[in-house]
PDB file of N, CA and C in Angstrom:
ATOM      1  N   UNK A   1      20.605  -6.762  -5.973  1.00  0.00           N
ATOM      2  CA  UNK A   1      19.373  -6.916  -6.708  1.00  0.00           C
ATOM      3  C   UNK A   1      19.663  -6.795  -8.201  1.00  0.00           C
ATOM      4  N   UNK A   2      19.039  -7.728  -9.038  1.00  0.00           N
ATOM      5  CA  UNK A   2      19.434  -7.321 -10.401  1.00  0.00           C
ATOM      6  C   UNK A   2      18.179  -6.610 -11.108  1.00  0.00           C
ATOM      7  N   UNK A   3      18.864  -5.967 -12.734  1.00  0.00           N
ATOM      8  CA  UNK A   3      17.924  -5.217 -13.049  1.00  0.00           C
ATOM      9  C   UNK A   3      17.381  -5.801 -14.624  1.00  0.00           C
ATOM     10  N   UNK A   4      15.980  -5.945 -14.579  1.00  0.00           N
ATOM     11  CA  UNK A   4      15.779  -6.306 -15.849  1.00  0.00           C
ATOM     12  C   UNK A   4      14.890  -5.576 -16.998  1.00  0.00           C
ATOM     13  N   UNK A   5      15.722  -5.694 -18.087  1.00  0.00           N
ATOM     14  CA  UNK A   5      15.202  -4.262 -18.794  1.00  0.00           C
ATOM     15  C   UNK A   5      14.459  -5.428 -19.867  1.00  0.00           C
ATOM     16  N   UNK A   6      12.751  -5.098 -20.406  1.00  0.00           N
ATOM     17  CA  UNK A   6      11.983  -5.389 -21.451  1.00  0.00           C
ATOM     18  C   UNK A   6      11.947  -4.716 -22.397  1.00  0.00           C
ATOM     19  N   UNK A   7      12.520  -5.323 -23.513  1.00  0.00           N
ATOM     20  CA  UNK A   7      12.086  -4.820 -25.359  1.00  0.00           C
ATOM     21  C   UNK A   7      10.911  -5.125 -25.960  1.00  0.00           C
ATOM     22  N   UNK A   8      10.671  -4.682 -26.259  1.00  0.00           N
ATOM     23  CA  UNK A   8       9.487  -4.654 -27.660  1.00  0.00           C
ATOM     24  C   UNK A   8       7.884  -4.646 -26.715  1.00  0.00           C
ATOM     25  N   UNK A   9       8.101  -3.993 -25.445  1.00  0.00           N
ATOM     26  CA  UNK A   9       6.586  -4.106 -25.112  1.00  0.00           C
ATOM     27  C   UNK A   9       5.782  -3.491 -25.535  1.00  0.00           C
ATOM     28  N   UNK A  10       4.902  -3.974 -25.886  1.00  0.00           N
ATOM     29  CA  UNK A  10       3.161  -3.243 -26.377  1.00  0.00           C
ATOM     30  C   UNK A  10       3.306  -2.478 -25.983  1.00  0.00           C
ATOM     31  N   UNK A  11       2.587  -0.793 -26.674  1.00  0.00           N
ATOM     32  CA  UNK A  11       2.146   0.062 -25.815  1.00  0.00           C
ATOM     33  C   UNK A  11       1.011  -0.040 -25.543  1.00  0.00           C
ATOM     34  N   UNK A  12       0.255  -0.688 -25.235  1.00  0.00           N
ATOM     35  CA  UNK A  12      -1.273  -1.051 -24.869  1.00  0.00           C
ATOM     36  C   UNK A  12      -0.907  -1.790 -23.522  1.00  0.00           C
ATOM     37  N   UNK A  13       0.277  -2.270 -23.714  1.00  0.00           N
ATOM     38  CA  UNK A  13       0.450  -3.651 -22.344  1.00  0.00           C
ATOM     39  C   UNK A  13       0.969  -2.475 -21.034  1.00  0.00           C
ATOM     40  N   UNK A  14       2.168  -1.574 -22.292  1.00  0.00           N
ATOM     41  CA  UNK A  14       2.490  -0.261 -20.846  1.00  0.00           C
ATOM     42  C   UNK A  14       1.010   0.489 -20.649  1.00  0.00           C
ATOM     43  N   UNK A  15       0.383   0.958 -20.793  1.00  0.00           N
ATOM     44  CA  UNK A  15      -0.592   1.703 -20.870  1.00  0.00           C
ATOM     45  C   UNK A  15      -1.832   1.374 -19.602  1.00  0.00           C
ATOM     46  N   UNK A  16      -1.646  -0.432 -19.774  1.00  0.00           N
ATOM     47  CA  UNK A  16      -2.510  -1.378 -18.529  1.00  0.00           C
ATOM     48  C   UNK A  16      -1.998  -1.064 -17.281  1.00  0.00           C
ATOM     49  N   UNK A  17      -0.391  -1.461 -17.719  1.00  0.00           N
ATOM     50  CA  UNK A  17       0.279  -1.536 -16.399  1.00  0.00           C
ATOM     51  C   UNK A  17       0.145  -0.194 -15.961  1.00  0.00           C
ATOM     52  N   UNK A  18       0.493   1.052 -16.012  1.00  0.00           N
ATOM     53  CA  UNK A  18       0.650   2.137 -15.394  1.00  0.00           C
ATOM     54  C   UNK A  18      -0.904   2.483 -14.829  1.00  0.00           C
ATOM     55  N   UNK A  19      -1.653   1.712 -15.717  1.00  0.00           N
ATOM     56  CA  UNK A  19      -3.121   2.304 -14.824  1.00  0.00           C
ATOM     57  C   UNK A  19      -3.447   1.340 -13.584  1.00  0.00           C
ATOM     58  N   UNK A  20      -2.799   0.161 -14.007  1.00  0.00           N
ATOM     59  CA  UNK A  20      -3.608  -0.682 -12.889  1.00  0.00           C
ATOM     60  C   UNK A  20      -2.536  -0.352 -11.441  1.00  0.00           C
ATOM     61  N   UNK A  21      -1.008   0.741 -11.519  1.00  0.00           N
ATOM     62  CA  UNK A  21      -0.354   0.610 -11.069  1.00  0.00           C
ATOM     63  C   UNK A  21      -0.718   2.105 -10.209  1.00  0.00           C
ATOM     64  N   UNK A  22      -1.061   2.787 -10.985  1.00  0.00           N
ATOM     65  CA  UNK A  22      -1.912   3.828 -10.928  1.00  0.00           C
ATOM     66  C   UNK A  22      -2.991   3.487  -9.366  1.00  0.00           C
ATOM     67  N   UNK A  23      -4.114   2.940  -9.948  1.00  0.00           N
ATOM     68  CA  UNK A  23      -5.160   2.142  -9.032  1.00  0.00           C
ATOM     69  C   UNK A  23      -4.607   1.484  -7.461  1.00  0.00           C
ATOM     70  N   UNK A  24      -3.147   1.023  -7.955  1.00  0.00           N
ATOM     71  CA  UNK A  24      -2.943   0.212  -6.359  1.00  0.00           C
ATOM     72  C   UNK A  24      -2.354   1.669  -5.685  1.00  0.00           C
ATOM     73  N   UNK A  25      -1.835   2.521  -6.150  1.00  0.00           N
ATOM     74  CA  UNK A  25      -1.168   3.251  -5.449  1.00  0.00           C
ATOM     75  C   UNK A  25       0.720   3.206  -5.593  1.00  0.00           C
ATOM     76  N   UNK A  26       1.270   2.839  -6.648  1.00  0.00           N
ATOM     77  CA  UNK A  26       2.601   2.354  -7.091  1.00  0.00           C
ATOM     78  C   UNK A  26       2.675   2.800  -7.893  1.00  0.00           C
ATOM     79  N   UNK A  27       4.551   2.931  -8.306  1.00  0.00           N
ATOM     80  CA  UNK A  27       4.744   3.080  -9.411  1.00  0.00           C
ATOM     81  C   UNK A  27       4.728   2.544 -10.495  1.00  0.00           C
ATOM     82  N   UNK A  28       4.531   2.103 -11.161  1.00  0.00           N
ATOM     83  CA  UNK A  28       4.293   1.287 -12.789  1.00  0.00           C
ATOM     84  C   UNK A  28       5.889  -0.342 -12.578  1.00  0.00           C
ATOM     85  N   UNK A  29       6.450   0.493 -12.250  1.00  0.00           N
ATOM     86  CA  UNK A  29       8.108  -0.521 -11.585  1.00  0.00           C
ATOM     87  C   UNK A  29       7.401  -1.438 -10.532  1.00  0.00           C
ATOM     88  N   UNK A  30       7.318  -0.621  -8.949  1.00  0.00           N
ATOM     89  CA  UNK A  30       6.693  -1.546  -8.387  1.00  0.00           C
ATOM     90  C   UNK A  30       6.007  -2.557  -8.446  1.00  0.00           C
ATOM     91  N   UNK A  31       4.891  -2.659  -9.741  1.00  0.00           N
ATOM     92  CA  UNK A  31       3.346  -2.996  -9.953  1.00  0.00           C
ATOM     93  C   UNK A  31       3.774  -3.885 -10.653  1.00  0.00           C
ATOM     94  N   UNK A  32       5.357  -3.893 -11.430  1.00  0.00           N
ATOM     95  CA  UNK A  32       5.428  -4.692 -12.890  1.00  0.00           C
ATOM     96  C   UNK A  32       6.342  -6.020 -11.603  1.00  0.00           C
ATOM     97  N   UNK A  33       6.901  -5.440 -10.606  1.00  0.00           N
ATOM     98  CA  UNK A  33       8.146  -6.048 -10.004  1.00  0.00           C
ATOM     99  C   UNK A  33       6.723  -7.177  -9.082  1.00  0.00           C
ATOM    100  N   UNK A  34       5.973  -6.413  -8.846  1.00  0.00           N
ATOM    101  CA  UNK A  34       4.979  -7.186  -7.975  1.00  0.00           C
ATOM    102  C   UNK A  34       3.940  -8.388  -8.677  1.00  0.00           C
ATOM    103  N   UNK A  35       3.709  -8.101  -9.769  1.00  0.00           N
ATOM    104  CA  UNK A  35       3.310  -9.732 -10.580  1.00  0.00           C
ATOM    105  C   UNK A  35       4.735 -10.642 -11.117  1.00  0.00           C
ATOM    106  N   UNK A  36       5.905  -9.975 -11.361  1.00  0.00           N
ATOM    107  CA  UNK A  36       6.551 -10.867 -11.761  1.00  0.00           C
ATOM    108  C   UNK A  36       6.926 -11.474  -9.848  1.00  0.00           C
ATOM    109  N   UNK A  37       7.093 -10.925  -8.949  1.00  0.00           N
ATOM    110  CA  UNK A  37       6.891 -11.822  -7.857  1.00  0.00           C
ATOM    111  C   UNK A  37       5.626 -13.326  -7.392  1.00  0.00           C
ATOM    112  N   UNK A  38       4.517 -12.248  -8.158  1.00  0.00           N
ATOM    113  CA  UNK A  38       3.350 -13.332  -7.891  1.00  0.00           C
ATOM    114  C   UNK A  38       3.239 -14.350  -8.655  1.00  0.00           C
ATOM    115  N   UNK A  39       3.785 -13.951 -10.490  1.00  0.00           N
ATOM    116  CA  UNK A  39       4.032 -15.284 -11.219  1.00  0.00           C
ATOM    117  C   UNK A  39       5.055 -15.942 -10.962  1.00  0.00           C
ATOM    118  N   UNK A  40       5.902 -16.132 -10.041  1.00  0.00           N
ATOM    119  CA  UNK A  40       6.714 -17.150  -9.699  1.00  0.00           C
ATOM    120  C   UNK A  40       6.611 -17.590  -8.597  1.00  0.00           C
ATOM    121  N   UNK A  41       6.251 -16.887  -7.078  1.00  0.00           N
ATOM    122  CA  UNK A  41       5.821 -17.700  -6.233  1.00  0.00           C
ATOM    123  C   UNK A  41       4.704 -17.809  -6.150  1.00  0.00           C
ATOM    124  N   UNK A  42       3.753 -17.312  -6.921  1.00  0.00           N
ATOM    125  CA  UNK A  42       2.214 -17.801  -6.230  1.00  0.00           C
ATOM    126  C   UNK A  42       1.733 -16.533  -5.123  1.00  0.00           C
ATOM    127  N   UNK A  43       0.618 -17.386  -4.389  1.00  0.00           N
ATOM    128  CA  UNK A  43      -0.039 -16.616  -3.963  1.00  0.00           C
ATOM    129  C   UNK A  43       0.512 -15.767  -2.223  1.00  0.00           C
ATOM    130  N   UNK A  44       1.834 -16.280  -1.662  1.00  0.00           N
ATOM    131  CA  UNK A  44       2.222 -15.917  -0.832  1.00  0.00           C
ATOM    132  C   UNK A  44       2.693 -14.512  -0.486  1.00  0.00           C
ATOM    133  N   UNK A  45       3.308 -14.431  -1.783  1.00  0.00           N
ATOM    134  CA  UNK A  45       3.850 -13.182  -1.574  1.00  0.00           C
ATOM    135  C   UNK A  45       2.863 -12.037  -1.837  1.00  0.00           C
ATOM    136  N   UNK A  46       1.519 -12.584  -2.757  1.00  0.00           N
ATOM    137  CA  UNK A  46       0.387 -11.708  -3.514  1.00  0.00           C
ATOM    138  C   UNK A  46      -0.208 -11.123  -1.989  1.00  0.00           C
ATOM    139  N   UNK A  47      -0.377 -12.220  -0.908  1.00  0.00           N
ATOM    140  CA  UNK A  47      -1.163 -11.558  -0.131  1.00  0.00           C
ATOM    141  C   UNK A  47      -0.059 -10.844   1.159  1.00  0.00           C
ATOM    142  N   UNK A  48       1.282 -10.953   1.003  1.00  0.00           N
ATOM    143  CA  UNK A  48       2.142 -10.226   1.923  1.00  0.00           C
ATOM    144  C   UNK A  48       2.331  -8.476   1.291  1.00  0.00           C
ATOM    145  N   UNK A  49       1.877  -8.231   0.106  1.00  0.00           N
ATOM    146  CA  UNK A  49       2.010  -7.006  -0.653  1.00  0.00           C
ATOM    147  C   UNK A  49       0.671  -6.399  -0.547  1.00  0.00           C
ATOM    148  N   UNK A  50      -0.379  -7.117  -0.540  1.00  0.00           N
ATOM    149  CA  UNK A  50      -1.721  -6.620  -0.413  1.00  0.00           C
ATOM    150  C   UNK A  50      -2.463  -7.116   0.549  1.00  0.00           C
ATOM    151  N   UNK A  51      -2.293  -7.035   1.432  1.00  0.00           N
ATOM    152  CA  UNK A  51      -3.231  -7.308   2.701  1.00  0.00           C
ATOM    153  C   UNK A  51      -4.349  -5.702   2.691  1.00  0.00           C
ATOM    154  N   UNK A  52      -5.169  -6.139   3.305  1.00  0.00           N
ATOM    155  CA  UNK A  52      -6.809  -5.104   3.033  1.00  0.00           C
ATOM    156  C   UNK A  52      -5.833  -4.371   4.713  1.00  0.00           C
ATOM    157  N   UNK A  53      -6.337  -3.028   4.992  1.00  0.00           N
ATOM    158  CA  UNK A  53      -6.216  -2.699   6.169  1.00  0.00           C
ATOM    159  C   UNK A  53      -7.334  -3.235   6.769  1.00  0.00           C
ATOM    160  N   UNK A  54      -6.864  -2.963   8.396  1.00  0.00           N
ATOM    161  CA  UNK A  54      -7.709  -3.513   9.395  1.00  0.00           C
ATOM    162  C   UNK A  54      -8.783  -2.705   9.737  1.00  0.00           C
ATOM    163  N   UNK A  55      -8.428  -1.364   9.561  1.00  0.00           N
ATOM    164  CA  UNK A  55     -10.058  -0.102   9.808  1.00  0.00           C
ATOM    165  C   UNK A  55      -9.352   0.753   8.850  1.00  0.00           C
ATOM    166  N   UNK A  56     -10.792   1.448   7.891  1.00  0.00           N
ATOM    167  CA  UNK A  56     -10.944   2.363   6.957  1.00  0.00           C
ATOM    168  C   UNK A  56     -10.786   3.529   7.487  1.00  0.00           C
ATOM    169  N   UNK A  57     -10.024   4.483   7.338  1.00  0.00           N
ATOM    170  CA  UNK A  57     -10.043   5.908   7.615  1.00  0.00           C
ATOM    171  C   UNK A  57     -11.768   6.029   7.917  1.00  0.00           C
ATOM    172  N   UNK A  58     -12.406   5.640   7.096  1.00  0.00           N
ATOM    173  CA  UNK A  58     -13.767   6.301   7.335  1.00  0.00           C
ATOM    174  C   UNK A  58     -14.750   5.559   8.656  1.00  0.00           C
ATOM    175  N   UNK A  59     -14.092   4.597   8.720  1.00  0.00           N
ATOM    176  CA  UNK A  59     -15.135   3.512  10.182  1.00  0.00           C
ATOM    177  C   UNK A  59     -14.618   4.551  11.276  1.00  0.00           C
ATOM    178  N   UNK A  60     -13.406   5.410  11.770  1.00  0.00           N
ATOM    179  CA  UNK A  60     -12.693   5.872  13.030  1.00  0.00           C
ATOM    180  C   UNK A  60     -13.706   6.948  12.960  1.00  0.00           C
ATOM    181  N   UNK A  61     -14.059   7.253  13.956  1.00  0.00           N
ATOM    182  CA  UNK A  61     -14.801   8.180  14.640  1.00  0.00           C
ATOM    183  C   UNK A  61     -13.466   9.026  15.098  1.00  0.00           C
ATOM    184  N   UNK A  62     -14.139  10.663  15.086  1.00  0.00           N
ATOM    185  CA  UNK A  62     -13.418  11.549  15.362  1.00  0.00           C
ATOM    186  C   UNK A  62     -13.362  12.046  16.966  1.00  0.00           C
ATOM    187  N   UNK A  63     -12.334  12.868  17.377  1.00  0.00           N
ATOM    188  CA  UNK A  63     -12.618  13.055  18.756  1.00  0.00           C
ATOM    189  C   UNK A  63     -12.088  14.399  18.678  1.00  0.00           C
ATOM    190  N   UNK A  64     -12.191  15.053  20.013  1.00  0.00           N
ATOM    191  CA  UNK A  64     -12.116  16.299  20.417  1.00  0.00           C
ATOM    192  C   UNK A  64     -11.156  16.452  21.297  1.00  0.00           C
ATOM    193  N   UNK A  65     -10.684  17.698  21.255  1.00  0.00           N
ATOM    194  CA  UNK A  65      -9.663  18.436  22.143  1.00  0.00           C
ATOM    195  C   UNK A  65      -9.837  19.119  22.744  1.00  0.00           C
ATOM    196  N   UNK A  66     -10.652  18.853  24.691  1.00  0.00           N
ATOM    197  CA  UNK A  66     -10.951  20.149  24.911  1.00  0.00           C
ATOM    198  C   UNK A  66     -10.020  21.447  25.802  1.00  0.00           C
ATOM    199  N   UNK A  67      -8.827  20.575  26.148  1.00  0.00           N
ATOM    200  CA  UNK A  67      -7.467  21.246  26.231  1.00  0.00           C
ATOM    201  C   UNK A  67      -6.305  20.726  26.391  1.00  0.00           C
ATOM    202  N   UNK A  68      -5.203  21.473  26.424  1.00  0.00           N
ATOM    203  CA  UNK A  68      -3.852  20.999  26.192  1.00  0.00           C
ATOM    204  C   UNK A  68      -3.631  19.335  26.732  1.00  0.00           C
ATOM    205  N   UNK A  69      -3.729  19.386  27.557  1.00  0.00           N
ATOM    206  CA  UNK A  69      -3.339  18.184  28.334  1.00  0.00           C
ATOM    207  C   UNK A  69      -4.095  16.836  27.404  1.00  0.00           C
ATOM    208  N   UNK A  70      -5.315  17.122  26.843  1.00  0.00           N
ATOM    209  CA  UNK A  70      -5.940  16.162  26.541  1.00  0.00           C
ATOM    210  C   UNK A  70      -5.269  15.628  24.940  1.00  0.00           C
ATOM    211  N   UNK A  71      -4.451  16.195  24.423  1.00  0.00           N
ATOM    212  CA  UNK A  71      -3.879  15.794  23.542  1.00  0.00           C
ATOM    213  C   UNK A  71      -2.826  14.838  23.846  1.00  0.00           C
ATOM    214  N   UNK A  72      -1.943  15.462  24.857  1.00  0.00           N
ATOM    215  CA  UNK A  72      -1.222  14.444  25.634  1.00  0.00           C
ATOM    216  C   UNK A  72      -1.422  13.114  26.017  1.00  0.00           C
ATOM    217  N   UNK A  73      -2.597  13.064  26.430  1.00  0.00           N
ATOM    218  CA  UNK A  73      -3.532  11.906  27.019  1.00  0.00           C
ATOM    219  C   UNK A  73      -3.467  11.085  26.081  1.00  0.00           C
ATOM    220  N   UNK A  74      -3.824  11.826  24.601  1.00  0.00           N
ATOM    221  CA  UNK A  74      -4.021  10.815  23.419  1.00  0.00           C
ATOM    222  C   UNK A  74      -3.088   9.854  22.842  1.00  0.00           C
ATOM    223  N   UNK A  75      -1.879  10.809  23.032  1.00  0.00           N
ATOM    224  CA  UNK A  75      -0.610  10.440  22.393  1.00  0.00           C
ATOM    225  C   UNK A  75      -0.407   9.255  23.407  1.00  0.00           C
ATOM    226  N   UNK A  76      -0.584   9.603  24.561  1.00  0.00           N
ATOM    227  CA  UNK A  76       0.092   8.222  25.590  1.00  0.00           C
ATOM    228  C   UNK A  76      -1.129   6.748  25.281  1.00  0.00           C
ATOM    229  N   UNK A  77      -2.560   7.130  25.225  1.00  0.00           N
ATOM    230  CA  UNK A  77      -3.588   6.075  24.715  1.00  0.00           C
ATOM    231  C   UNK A  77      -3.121   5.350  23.539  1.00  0.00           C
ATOM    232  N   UNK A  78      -2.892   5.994  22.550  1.00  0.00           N
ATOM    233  CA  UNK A  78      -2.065   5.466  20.761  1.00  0.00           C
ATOM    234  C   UNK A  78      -0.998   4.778  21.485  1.00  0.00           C
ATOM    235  N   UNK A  79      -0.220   5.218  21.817  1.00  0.00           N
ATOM    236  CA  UNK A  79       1.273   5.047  22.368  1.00  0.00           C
ATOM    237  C   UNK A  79       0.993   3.326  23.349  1.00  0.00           C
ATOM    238  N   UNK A  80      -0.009   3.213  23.886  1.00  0.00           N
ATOM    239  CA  UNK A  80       0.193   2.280  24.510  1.00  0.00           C
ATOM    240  C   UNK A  80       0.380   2.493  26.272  1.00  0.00           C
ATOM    241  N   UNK A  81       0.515   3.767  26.258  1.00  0.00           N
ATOM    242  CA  UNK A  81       1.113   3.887  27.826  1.00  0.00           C
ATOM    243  C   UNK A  81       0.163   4.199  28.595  1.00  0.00           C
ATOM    244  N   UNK A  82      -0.932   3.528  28.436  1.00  0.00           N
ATOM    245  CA  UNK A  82      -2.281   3.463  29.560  1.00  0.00           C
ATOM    246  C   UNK A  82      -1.698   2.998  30.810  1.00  0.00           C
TER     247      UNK A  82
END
């Protein structure tokens, strides 16, 4: 992988980037590495880096444990091993 180092950037331009990098959840590197991906290929790679999740922490309904075993149960339900 190569590495590319920028001179003379704005500090107003660093200042964007770290917030908007901030906002996605990245480091300021990531965020800068991830538009210079999107300004050269377009929109393919924009939506392989940011896809929306499929359910919000907040849509899952919570459940209960009403003993040992039933945790077990859960792990094998997640797991697939119905």
């Amino acid at each position: 992988m190569a590495t590319l180092t920028i001179r003379n950037l704005d500090d107003a331009v660093r200042d964007v980037l770290r917030e908007r990098a901030r906002e996605n959840g990245r480091s300021t590197e990531a965020e800068v590495r991830l538009l210079l991906e999107q300004s050269v290929a377009g929109p393919t790679i924009a939506t392989e880096h940011r896809c929306a999740p499929r359910r919000r922490f907040a849509d899952i309904e919570p459940i209960e444990i009403d003993h040992p075993e039933s945790s077990q149960e859960i792990l094998d339900y997640l797991r697939g091993d119905r």
